[in-house]
N, C-alpha and C. Protein backbone atom coordinates (compact mmCIF):
# COMPACT_ATOMS: atom_id res chain seq x y z
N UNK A 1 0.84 -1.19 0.00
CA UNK A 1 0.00 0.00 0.00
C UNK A 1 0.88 1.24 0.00
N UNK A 2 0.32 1.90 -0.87
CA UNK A 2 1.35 3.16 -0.73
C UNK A 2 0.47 4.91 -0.85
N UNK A 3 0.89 5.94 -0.26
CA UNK A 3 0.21 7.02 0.05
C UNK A 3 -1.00 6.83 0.59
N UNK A 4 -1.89 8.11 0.20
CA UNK A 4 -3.20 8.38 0.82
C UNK A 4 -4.14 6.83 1.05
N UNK A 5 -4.00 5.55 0.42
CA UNK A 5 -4.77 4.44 0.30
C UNK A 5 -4.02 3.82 1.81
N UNK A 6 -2.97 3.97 1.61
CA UNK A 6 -2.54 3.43 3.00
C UNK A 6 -2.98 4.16 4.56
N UNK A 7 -2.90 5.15 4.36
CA UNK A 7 -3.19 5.98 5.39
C UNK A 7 -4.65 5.87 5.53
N UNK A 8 -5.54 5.99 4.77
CA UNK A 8 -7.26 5.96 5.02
C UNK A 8 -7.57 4.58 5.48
N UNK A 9 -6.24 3.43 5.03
CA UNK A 9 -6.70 2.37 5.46
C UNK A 9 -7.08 2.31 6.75
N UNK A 10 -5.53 2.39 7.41
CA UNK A 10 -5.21 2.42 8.77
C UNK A 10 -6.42 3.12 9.37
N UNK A 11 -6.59 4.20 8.91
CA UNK A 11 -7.83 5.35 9.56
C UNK A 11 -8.71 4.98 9.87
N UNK A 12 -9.61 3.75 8.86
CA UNK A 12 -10.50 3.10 9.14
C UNK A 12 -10.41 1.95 9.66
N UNK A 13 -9.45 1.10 10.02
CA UNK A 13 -9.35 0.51 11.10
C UNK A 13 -9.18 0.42 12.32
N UNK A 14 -8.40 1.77 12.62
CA UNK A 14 -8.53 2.72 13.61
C UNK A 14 -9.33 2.78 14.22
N UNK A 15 -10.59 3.44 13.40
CA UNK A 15 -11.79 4.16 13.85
C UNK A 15 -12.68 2.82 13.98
N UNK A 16 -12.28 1.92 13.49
CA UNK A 16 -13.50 0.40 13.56
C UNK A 16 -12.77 0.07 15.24
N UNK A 17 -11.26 -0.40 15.48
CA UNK A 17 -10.67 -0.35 16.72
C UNK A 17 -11.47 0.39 18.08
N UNK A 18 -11.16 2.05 17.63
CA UNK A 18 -12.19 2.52 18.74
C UNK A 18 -13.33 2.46 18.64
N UNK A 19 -13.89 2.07 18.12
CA UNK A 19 -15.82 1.99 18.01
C UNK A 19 -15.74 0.52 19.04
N UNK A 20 -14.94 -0.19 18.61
CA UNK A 20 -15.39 -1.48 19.21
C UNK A 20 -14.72 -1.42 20.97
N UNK A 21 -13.74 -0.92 20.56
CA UNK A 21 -13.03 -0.74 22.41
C UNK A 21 -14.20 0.07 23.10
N UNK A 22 -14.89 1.23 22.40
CA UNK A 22 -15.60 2.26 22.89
C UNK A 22 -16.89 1.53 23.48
N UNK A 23 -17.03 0.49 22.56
CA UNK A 23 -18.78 -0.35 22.73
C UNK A 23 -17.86 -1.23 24.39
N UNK A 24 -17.12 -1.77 24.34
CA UNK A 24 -16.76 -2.66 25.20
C UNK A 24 -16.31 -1.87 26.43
N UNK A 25 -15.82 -0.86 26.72
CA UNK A 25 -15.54 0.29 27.69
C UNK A 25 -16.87 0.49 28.13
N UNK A 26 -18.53 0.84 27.48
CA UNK A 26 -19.26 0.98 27.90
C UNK A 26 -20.27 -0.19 28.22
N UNK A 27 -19.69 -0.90 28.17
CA UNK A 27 -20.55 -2.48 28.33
C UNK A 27 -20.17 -2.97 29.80
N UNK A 28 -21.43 -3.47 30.43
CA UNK A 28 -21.14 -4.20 31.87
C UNK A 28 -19.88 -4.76 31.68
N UNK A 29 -19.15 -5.50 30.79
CA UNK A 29 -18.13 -6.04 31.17
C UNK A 29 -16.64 -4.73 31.30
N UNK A 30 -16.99 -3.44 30.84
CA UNK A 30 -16.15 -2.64 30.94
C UNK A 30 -16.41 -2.38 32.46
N UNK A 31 -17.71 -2.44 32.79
CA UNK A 31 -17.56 -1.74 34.18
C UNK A 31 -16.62 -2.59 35.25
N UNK A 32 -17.35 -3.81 34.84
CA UNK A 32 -16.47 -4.67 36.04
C UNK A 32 -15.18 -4.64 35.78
N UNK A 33 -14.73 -4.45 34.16
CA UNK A 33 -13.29 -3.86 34.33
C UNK A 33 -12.84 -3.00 35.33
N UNK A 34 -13.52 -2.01 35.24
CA UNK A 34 -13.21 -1.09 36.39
C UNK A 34 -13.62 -1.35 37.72
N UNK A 35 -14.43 -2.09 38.00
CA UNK A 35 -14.62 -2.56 39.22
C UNK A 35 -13.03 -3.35 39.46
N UNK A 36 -12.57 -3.71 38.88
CA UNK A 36 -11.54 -4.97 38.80
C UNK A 36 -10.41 -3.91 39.34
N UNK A 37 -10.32 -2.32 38.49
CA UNK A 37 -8.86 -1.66 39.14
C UNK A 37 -9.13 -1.05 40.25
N UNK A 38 -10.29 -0.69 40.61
CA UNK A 38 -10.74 0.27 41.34
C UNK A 38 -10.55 -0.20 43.12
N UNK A 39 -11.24 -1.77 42.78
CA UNK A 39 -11.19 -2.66 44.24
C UNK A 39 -11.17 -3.82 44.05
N UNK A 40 -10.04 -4.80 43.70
CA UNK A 40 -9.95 -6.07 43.32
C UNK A 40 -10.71 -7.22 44.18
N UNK A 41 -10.46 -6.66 45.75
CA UNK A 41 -10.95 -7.27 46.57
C UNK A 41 -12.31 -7.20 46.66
N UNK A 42 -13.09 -6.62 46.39
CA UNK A 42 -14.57 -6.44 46.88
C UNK A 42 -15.06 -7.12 45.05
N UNK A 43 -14.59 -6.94 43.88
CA UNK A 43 -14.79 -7.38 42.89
C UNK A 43 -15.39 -9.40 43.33
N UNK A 44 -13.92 -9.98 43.57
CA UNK A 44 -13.97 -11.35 44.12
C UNK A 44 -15.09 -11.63 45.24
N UNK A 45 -15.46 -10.44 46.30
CA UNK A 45 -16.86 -10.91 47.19
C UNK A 45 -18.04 -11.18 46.56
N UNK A 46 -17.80 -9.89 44.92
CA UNK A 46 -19.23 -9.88 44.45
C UNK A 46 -19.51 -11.15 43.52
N UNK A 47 -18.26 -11.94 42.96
CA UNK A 47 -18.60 -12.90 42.78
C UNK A 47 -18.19 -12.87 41.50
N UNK A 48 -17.16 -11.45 40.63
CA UNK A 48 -17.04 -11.52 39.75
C UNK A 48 -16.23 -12.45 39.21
N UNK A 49 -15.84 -13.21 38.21
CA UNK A 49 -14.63 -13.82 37.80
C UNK A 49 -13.32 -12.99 37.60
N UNK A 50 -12.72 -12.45 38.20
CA UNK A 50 -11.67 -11.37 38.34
C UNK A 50 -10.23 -12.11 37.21
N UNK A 51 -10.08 -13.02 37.32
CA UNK A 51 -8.73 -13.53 37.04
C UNK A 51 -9.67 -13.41 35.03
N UNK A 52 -10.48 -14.26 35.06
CA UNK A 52 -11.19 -14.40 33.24
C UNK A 52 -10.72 -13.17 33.35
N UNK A 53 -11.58 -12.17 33.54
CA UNK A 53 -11.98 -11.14 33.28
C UNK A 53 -10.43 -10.17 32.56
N UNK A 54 -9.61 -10.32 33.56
CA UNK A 54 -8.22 -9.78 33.11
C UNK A 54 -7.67 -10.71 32.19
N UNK A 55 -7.57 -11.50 31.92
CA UNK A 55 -7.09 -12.56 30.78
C UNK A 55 -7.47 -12.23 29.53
N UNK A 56 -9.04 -11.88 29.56
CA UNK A 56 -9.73 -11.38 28.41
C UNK A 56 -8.96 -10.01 28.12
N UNK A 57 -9.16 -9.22 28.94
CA UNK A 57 -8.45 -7.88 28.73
C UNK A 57 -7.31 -7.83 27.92
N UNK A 58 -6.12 -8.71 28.75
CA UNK A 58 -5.05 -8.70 28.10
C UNK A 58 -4.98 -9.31 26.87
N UNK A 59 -5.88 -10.07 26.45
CA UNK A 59 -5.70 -10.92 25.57
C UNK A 59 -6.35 -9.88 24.63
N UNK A 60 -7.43 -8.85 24.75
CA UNK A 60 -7.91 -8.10 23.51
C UNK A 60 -6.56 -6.74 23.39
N UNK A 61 -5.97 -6.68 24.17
CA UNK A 61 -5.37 -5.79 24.21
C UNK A 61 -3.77 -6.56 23.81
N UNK A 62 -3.74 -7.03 23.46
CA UNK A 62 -2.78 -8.16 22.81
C UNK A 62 -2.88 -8.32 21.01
N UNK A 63 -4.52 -8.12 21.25
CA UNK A 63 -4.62 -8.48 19.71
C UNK A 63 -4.89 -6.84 19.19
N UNK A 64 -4.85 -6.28 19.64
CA UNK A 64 -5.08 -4.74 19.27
C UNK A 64 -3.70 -4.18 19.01
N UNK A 65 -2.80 -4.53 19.76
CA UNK A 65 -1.23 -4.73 19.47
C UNK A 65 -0.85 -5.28 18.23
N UNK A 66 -0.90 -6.43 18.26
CA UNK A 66 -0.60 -6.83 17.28
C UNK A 66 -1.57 -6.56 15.73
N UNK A 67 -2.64 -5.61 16.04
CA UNK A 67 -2.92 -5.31 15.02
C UNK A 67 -2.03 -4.09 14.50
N UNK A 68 -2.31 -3.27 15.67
CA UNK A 68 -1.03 -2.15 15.24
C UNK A 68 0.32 -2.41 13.94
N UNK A 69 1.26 -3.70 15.19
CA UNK A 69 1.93 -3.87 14.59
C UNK A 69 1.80 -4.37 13.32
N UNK A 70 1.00 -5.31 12.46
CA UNK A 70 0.37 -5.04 11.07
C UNK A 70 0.31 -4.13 10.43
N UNK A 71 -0.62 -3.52 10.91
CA UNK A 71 -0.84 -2.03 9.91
C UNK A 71 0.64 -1.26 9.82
N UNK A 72 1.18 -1.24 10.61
CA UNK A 72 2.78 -0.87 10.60
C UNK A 72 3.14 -1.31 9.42
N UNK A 73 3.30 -2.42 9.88
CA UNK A 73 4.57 -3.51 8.49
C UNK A 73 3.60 -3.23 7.23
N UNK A 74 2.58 -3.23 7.07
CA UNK A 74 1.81 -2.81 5.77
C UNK A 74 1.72 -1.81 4.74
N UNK A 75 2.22 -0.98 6.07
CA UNK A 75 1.97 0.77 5.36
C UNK A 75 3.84 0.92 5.12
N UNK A 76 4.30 0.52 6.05
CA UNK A 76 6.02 0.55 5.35
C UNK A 76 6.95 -0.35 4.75
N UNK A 77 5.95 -1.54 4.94
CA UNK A 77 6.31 -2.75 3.73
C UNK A 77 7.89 -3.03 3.81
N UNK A 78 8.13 -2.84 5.21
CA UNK A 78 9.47 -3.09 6.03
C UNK A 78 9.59 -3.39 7.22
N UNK A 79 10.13 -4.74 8.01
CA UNK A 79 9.84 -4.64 9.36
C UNK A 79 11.54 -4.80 9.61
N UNK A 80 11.99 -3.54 9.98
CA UNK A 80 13.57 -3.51 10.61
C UNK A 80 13.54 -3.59 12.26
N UNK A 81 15.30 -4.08 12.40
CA UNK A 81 15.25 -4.20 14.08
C UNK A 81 14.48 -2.48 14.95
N UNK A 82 14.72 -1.60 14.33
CA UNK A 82 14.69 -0.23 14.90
C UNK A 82 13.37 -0.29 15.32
N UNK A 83 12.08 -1.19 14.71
CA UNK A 83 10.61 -1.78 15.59
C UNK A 83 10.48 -1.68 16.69
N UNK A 84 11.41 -2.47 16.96
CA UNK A 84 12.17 -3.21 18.60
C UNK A 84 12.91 -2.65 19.63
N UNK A 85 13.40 -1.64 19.17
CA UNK A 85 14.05 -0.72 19.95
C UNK A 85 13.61 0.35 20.85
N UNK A 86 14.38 0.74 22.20
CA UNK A 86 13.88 1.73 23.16
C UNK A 86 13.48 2.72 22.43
N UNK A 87 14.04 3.73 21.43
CA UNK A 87 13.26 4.29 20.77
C UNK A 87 11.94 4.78 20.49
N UNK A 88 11.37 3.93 19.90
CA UNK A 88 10.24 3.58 19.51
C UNK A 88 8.94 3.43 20.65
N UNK A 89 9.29 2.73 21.92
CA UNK A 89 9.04 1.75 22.96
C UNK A 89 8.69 3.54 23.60
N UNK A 90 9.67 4.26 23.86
CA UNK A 90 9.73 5.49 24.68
C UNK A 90 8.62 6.16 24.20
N UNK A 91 8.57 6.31 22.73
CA UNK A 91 7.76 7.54 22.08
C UNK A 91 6.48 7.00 22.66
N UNK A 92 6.22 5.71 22.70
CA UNK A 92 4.54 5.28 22.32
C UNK A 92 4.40 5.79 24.02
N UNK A 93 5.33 5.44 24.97
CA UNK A 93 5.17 6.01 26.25
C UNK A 93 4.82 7.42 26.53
N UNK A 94 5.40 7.85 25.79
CA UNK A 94 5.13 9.49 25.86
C UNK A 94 3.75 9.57 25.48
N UNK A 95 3.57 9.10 24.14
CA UNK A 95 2.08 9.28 24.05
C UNK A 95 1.10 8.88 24.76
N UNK A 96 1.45 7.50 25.43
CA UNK A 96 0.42 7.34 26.30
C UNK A 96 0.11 8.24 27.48
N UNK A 97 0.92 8.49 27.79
CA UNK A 97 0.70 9.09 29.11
C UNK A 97 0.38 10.68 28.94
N UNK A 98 0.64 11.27 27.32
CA UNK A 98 -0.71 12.71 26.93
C UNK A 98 -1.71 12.28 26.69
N UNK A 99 -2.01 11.16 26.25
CA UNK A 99 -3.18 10.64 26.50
C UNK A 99 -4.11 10.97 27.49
N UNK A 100 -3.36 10.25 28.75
CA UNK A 100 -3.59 9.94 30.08
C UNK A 100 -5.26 9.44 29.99
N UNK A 101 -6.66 9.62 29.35
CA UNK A 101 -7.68 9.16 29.46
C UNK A 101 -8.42 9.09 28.00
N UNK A 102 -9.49 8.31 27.98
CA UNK A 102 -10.44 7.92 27.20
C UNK A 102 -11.29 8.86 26.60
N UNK A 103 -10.55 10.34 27.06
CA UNK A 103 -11.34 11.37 26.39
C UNK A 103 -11.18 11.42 25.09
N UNK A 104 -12.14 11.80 23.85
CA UNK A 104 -11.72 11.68 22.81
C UNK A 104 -10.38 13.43 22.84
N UNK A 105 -10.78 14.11 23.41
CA UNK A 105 -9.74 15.54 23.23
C UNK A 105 -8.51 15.09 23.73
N UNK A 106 -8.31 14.42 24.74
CA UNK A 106 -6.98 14.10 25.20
C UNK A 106 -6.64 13.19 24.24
N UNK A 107 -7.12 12.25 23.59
CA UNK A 107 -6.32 11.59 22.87
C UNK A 107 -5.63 12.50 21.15
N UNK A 108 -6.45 14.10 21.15
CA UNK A 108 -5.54 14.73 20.15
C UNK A 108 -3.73 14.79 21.09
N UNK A 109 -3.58 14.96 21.92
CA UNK A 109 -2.22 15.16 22.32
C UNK A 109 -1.47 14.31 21.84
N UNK A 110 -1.23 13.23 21.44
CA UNK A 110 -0.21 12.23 20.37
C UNK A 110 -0.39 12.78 19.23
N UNK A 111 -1.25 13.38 18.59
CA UNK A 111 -1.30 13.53 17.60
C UNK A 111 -0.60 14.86 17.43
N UNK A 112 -1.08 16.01 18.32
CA UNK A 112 -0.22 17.31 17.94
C UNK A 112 1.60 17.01 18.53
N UNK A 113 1.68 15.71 19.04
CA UNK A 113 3.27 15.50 19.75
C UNK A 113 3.75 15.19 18.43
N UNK A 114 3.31 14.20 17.69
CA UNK A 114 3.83 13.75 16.73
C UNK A 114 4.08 14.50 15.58
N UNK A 115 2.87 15.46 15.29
CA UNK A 115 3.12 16.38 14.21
C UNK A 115 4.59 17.43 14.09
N UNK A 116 4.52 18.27 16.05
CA UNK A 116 5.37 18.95 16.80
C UNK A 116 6.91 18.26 16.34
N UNK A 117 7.17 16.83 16.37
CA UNK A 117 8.16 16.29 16.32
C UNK A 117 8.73 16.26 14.83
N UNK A 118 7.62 15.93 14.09
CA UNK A 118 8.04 15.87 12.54
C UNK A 118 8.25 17.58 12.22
N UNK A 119 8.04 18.25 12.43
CA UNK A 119 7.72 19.66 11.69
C UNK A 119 9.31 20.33 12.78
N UNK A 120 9.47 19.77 13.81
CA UNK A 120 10.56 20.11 14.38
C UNK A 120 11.84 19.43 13.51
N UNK A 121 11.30 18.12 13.25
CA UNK A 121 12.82 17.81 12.66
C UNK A 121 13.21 18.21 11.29
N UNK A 122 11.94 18.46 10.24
CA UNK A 122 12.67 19.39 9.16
C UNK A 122 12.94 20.84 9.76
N UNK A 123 12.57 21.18 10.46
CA UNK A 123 13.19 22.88 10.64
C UNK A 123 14.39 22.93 11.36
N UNK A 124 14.87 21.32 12.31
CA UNK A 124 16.17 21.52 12.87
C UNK A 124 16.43 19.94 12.45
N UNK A 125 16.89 19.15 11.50
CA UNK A 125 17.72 17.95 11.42
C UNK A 125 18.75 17.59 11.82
N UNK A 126 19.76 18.11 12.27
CA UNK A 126 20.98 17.97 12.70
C UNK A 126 20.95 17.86 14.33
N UNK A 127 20.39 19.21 14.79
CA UNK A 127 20.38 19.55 16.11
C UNK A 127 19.53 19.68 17.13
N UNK A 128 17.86 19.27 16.80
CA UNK A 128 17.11 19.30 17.03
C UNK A 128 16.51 20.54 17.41
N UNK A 129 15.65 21.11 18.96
CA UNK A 129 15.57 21.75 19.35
C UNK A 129 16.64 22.63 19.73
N UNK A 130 16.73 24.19 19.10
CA UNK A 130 17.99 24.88 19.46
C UNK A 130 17.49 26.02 20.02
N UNK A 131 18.46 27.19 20.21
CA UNK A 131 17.88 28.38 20.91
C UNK A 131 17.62 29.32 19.79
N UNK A 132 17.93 28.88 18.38
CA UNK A 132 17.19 29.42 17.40
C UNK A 132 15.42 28.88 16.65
N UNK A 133 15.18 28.04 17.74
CA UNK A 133 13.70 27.47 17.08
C UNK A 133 12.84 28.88 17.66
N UNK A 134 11.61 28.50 16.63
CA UNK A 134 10.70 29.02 16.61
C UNK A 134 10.03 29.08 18.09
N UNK A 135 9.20 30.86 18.72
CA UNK A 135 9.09 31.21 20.16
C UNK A 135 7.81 29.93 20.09
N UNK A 136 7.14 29.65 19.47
CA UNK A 136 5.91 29.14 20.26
C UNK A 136 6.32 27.35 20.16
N UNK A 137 7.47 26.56 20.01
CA UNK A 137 8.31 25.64 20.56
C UNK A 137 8.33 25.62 22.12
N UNK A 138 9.10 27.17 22.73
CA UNK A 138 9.34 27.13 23.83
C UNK A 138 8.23 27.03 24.61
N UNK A 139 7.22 28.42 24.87
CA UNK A 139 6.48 28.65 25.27
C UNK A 139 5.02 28.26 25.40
N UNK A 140 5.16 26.69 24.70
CA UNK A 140 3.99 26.06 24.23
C UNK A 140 4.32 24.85 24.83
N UNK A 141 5.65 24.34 24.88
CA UNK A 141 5.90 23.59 26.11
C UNK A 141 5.59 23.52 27.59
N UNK A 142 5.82 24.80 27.91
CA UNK A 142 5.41 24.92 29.60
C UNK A 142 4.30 25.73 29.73
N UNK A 143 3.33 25.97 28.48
CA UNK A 143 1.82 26.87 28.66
C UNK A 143 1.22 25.86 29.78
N UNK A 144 0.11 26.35 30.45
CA UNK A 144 -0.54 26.03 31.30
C UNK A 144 -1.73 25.22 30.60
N UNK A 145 -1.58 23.48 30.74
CA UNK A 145 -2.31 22.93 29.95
C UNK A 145 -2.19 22.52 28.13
N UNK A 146 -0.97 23.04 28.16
CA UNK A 146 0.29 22.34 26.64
C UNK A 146 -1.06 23.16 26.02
N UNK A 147 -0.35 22.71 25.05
CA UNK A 147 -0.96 23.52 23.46
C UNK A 147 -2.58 23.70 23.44
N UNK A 148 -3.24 22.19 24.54
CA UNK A 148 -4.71 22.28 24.23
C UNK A 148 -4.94 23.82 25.00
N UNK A 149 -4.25 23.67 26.45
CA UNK A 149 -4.66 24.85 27.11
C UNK A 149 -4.37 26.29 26.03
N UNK A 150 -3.72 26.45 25.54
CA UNK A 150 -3.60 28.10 24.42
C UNK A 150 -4.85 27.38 23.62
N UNK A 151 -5.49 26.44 23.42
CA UNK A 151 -6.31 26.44 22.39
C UNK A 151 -7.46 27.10 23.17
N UNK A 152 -7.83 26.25 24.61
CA UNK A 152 -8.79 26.79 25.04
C UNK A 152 -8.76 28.06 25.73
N UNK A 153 -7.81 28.61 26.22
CA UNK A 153 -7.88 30.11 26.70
C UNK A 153 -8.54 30.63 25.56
N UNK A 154 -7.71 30.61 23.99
CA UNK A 154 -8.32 31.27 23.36
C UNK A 154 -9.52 31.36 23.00
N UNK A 155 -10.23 30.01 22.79
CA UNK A 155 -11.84 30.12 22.79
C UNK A 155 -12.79 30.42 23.93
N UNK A 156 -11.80 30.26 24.87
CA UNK A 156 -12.45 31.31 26.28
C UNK A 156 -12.66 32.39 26.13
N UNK A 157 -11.64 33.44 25.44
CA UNK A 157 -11.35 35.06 25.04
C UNK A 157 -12.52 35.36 24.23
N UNK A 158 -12.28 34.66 23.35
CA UNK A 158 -13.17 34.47 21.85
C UNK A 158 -15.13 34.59 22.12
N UNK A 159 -15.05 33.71 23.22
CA UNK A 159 -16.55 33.94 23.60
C UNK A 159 -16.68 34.80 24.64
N UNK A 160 -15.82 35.24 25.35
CA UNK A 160 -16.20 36.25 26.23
C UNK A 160 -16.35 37.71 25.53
N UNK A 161 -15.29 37.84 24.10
CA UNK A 161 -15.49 39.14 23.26
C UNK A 161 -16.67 38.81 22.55
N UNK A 162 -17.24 37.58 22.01
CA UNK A 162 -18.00 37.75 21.81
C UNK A 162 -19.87 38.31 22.03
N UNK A 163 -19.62 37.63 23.70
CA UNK A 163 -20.88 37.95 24.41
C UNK A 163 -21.11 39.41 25.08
């Protein structure tokens, strides 16, 4: 697969991915998921199957992985050691944790990290971040609430001039 066909692929498997995690997050068995992190112990009084229950988890979350990794090898029609590497392993960490929840808005934060990163490395290839990058690099780093927060101050401003 190559260009835009590859990318819409992924997109829509993506979006089939979260529809179905989304149906299962809101399904009794999501709750007792959360019953499961919330209080393991009182889960087992109520009689839930606690041990299935996480097996299943890991096991869909296993195959959601390894779907990833598919669509990977598909769209770059290359699977090198650099896959496998801390690298790689770090970034997805980073993203998870802008993530941090199931909101659909928090999950734009990987997406503006990733863009941030590519658009940083053609404007600095060699050296990365320097003290000649662009001011809203710096200052968009330590804004109050990263980039979403300047998004929303501003539509805070925006409707308060407006009203």
């Amino acid at each position: 697969m190559f260009g835009k066909t590859a990318y819409l692929y992924c997109l829509l498997v993506t979006l089939a991915c979260w529809w179905l995690v989304r149906r299962m997050v809101y399904s009794p068995f999501g709750a007792s998921l959360t019953g499961v992190r919330e209080n393991n112990v009182r889960m087992h009084a109520v009689g839930a199957p606690v041990y299935l229950r996480l097996v299943v988890a890991y096991t869909i979350s296993a195959a959601l992985a390894g779907l990833a990794g598919a669509l990977l090898t598909q769209t770059t029609q290359f699977v090198g050691l650099k896959v496998l590497g801390f690298e790689l392993s770090g970034e997805l960490m980073v993203m998870l944790i802008l993530a941090e929840s199931a909101h659909l808005r928090r999950l734009c934060r990987p997406l503006i990290y990733l863009v941030a990163q590519d658009y940083l490395a053609k404007q600095f290839p060699s050296t990365g971040i320097s003290a000649s990058a662009p001011c809203w690099c710096w200052w968009s780093c330590f804004a109050r609430g990263g980039l979403l927060g300047i998004v929303d101050i501003a539509v805070a401003r925006v409707r308060r001039w407006l009203t």
